[in-house]
Protein backbone atom coordinates (compact mmCIF):
# COMPACT_ATOMS: atom_id res chain seq x y z
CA UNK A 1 65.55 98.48 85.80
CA UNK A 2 67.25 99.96 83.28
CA UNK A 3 68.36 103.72 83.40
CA UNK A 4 69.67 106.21 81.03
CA UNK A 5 73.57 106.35 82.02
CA UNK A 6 76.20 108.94 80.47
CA UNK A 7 79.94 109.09 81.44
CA UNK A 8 80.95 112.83 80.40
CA UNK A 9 84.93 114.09 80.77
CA UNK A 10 85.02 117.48 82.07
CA UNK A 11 87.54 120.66 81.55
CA UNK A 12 88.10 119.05 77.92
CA UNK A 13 87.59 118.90 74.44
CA UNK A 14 89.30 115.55 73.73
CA UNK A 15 88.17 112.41 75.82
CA UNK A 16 89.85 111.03 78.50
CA UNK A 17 92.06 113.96 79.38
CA UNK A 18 89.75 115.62 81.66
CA UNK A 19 87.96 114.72 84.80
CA UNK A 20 85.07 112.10 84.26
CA UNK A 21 81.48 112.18 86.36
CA UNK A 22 79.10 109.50 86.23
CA UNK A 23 75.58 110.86 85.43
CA UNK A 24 72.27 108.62 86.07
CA UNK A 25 69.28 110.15 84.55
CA UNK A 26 65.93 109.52 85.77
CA UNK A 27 67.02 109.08 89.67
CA UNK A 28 63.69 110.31 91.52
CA UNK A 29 62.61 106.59 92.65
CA UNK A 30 66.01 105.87 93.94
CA UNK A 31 66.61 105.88 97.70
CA UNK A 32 69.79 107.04 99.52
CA UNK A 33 71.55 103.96 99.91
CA UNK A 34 70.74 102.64 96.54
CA UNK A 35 72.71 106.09 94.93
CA UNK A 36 75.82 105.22 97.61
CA UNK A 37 75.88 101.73 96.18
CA UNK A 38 76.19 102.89 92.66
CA UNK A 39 78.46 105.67 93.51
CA UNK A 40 80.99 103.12 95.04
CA UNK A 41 80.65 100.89 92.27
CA UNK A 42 81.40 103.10 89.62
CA UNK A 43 84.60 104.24 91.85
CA UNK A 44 84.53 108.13 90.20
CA UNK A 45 85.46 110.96 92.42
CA UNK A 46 81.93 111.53 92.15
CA UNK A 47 78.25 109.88 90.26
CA UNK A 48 75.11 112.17 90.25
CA UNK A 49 71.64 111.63 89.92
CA UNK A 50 69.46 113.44 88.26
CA UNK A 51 65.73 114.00 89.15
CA UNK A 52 62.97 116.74 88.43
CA UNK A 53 63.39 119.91 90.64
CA UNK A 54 61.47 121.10 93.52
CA UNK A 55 62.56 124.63 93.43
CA UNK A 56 60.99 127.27 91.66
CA UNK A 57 63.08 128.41 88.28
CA UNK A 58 65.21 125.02 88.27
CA UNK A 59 65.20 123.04 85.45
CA UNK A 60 66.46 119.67 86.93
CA UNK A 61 67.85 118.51 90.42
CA UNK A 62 70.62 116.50 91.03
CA UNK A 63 72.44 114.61 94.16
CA UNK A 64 76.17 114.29 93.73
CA UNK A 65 77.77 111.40 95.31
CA UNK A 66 81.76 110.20 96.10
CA UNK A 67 82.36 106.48 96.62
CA UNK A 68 81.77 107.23 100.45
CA UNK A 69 79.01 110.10 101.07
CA UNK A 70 77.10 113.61 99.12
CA UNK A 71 78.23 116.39 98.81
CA UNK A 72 76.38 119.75 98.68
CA UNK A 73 78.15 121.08 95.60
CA UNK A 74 80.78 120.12 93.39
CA UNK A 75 82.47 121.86 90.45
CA UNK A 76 83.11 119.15 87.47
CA UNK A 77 79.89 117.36 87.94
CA UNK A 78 77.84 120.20 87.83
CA UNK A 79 79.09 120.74 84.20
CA UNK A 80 79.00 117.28 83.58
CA UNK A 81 75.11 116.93 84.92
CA UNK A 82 74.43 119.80 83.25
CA UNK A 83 75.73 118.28 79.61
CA UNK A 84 73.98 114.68 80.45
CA UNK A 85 70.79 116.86 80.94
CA UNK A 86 70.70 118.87 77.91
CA UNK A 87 71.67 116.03 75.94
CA UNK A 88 68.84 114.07 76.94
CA UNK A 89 66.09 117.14 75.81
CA UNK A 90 64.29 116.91 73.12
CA UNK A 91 63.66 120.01 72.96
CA UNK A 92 66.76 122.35 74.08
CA UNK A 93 65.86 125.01 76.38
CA UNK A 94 65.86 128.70 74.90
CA UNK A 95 68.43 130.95 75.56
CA UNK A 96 71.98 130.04 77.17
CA UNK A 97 71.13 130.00 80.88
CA UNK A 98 70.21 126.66 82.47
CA UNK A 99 69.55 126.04 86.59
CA UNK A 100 70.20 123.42 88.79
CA UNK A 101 69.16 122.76 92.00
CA UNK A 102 71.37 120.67 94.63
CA UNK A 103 72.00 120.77 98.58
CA UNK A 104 73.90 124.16 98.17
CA UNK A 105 70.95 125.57 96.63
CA UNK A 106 70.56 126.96 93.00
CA UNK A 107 73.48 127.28 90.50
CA UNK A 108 73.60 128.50 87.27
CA UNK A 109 75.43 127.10 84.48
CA UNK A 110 75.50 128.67 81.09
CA UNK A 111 76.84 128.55 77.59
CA UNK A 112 79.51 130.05 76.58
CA UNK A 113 81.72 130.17 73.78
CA UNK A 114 84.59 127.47 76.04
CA UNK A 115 81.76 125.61 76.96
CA UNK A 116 79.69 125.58 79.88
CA UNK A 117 80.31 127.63 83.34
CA UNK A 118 78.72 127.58 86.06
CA UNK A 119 78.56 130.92 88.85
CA UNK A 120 81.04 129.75 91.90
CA UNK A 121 79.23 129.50 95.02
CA UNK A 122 79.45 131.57 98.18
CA UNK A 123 82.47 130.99 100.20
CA UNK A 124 81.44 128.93 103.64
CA UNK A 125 85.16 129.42 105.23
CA UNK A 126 87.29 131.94 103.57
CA UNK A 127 90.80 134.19 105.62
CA UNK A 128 94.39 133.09 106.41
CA UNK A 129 95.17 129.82 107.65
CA UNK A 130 96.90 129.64 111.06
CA UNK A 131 100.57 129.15 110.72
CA UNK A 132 100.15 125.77 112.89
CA UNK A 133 97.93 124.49 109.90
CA UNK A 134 99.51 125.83 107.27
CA UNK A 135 102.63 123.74 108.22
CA UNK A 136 100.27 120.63 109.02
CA UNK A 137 99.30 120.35 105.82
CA UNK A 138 102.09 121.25 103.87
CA UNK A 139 103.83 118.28 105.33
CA UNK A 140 101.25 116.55 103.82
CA UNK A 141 102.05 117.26 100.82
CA UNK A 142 105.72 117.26 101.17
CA UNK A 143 106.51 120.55 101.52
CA UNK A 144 108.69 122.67 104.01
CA UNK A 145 106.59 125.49 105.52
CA UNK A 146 109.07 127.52 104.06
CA UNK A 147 107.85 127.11 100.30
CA UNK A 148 104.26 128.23 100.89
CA UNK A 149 103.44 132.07 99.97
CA UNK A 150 100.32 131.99 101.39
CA UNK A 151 97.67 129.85 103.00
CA UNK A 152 93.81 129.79 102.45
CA UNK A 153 90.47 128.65 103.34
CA UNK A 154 88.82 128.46 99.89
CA UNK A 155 85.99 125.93 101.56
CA UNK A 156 82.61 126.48 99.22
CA UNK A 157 81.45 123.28 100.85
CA UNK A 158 83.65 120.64 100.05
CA UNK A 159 86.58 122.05 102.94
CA UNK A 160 89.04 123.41 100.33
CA UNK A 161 92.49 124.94 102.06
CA UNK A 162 95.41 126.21 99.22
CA UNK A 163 98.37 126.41 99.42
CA UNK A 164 100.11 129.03 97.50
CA UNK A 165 103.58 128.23 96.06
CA UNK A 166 106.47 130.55 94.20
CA UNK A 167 106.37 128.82 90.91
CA UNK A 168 104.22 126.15 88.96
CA UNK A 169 107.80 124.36 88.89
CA UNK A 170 107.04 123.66 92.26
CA UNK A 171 103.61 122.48 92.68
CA UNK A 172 104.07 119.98 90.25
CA UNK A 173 107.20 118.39 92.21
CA UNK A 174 104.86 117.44 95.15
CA UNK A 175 104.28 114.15 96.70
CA UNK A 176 101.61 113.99 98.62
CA UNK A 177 100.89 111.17 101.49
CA UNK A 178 98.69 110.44 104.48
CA UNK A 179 96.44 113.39 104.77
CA UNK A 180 93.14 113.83 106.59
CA UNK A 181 92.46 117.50 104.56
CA UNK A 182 90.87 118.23 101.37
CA UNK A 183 93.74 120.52 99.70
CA UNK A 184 94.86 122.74 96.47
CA UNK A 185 97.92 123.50 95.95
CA UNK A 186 98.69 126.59 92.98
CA UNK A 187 101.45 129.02 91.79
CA UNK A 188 101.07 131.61 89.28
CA UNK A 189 102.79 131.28 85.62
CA UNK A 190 104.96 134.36 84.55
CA UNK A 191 102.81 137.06 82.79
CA UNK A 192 102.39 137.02 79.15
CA UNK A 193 102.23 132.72 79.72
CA UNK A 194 99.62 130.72 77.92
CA UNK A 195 98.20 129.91 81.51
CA UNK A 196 98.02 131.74 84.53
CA UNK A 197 97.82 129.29 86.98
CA UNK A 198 98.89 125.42 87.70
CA UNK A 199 96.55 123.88 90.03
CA UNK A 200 96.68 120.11 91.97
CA UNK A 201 94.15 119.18 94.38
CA UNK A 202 94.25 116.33 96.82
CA UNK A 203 91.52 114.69 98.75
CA UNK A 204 92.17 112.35 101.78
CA UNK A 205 90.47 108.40 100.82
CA UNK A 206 91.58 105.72 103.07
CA UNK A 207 93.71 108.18 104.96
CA UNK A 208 95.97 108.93 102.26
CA UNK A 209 95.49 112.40 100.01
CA UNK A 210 94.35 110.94 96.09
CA UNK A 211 94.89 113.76 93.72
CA UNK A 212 91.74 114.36 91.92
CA UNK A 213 92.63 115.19 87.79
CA UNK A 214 90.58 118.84 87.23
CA UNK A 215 88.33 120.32 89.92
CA UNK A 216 86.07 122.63 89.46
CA UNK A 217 84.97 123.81 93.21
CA UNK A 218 88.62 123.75 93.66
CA UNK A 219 89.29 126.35 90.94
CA UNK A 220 85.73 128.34 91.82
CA UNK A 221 87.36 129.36 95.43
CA UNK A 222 90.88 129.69 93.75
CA UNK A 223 89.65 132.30 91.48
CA UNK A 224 87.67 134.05 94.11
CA UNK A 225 90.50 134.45 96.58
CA UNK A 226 93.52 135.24 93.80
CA UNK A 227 91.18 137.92 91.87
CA UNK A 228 89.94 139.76 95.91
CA UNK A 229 93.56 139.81 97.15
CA UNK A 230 94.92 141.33 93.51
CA UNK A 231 97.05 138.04 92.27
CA UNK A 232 95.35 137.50 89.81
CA UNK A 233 92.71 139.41 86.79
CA UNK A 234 89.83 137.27 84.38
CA UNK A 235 90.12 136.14 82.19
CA UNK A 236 93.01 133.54 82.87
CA UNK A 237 93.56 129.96 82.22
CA UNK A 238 94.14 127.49 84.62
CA UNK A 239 95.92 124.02 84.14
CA UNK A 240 95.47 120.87 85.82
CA UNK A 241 95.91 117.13 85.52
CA UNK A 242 99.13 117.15 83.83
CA UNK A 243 101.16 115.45 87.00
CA UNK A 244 98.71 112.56 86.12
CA UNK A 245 98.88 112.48 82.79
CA UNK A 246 95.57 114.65 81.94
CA UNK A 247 95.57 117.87 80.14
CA UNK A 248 92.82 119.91 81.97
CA UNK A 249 92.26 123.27 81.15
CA UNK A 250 89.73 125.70 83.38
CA UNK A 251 88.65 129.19 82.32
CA UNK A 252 87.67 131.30 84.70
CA UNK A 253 85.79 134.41 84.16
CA UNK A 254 84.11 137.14 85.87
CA UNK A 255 80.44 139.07 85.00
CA UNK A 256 80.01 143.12 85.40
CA UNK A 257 79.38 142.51 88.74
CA UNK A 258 82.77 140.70 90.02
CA UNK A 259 81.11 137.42 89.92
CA UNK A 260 83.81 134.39 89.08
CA UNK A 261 82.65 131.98 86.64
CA UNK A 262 84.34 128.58 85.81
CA UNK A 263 83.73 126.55 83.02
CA UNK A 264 85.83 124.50 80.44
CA UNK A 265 84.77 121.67 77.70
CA UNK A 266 82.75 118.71 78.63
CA UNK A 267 82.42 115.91 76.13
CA UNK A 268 80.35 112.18 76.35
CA UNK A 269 82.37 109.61 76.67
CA UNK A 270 80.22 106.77 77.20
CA UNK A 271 76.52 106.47 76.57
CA UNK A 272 73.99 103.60 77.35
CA UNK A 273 71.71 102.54 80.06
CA UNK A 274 72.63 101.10 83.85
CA UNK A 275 70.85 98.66 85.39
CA UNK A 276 69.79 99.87 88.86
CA UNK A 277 67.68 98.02 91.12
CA UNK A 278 66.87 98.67 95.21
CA UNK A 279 64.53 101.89 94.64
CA UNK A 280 62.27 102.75 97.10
């Protein structure tokens, strides 16, 4: 059966230098192991799969696979669900605010003038990381303990720890290897810089850490934890991608009531049908 399919690149205005998500529209009669299959075909850090909403005050649901399981949340497809979904409507919903409902519950993503944002999510682990850990993982990495300013849990559901070093300089001289922890490392850019922070995140597939181009959670639970402990003040900038060769750029921003919002460009880069059989 044939299924409306977009591919949409995410924390950019020009194609291909963001983060891609997979987005299959009209997902409801699909079963579990049928959205797995597709997710591991298409071999994105993660596919979603939109259906209509059971909650009250959502306008769409989605699912939100990796090549290996789904997750509750996740930054980049959000946006990229959320652009999939509004380009599908025939008639564009009124106003700039637009809900979507997934495992972690209800987030909203609206329009703004860098594109759309979406409200970060409650922290589910947040406080220091135990100097045992902290030098764990920064072998990971590559690192001596000795480089990292501070440690984190930033985990909003995907099991984010950061690692904060003295200089963007830095972060983008690491070489990561085998790793069994999903983890950001950041430094701050001088003041008065273009952007105020360079972000890499790693996630561990096949026992190694794969650096993912431009996360969104990632940079949700970044800008909660560096704006609370006084590092940091919205708006900023954030850049990511460039040690692969992407030019990701994140702006984060916060509401009247000290709410962090992350949202960046999303553009379609492919757009056809998929043929998906196996529903239930």
């Amino acid at each position: 059966m044939k299924r409306r399919f977009r591919q949409v690149d995410v924390f950019t205005d020009v194609p291909y230098a963001g983060n891609p998500v997979a987005v299959v529209l009209d997902g409801d009669d699909l079963d579990d192991a049928t959205m797995q299959e597709v997710a591991r075909w298409t071999n994105l850090s993660e596919t979603t799969f939109v259906l209509w909403p059971t909650a009250a005050g959502a306008d769409y649901r989605v699912r939100i696979f990796t090549p290996v399981l789904e997750l509750p949340f996740a930054g980049h497809p959000t946006l990229g669900t959320c652009h999939a979904w509004l380009a599908e409507q025939e008639t564009p919903p009124a106003g700039d605010v637009i809900v979507q409902e997934c495992r972690a519950g209800l987030i909203t993503v609206r329009r703004t003038a860098d594109g759309l944002a979406f409200a970060a999510p409650p922290l589910v682990r947040s406080g220091p990381v135990d100097e045992q850990t902290t030098a764990d993982v920064a072998a990971m990495v590559g690192l001596d303990p000795s480089a990292v300013v501070a440690a984190e849990w930033v985990d909003n559901g995907p099991g984010w720890l950061a690692l904060l070093l003295g200089s963007p300089e830095e972060v983008l001289a690491v070489r990561p290897g085998p790793g069994d922890v999903d983890v950001g490392v950041v430094a701050l850019y001088p003041p008065g810089s273009p952007e105020a922070l360079e972000v890499r995140a790693f996630f561990p597939k096949d026992g190694t850490l794969t650096e993912d181009p431009v996360t969104g959670s990632l940079n949700a639970s970044l800008g909660q934890w560096l704006t609370a402990s006084g590092r940091l003040t919205t708006p900023y900038l954030a850049r990511q991608g460039g040690a692969i060769g992407r030019s990701g750029r994140v702006h984060v921003t916060a509401d009247d009531d000290g709410g962090i919002w992350v949202g960046g460009g999303t553009v379609t880069c492919v757009d056809g049908t998929i043929e998906i059989d196996g529903s239930s």
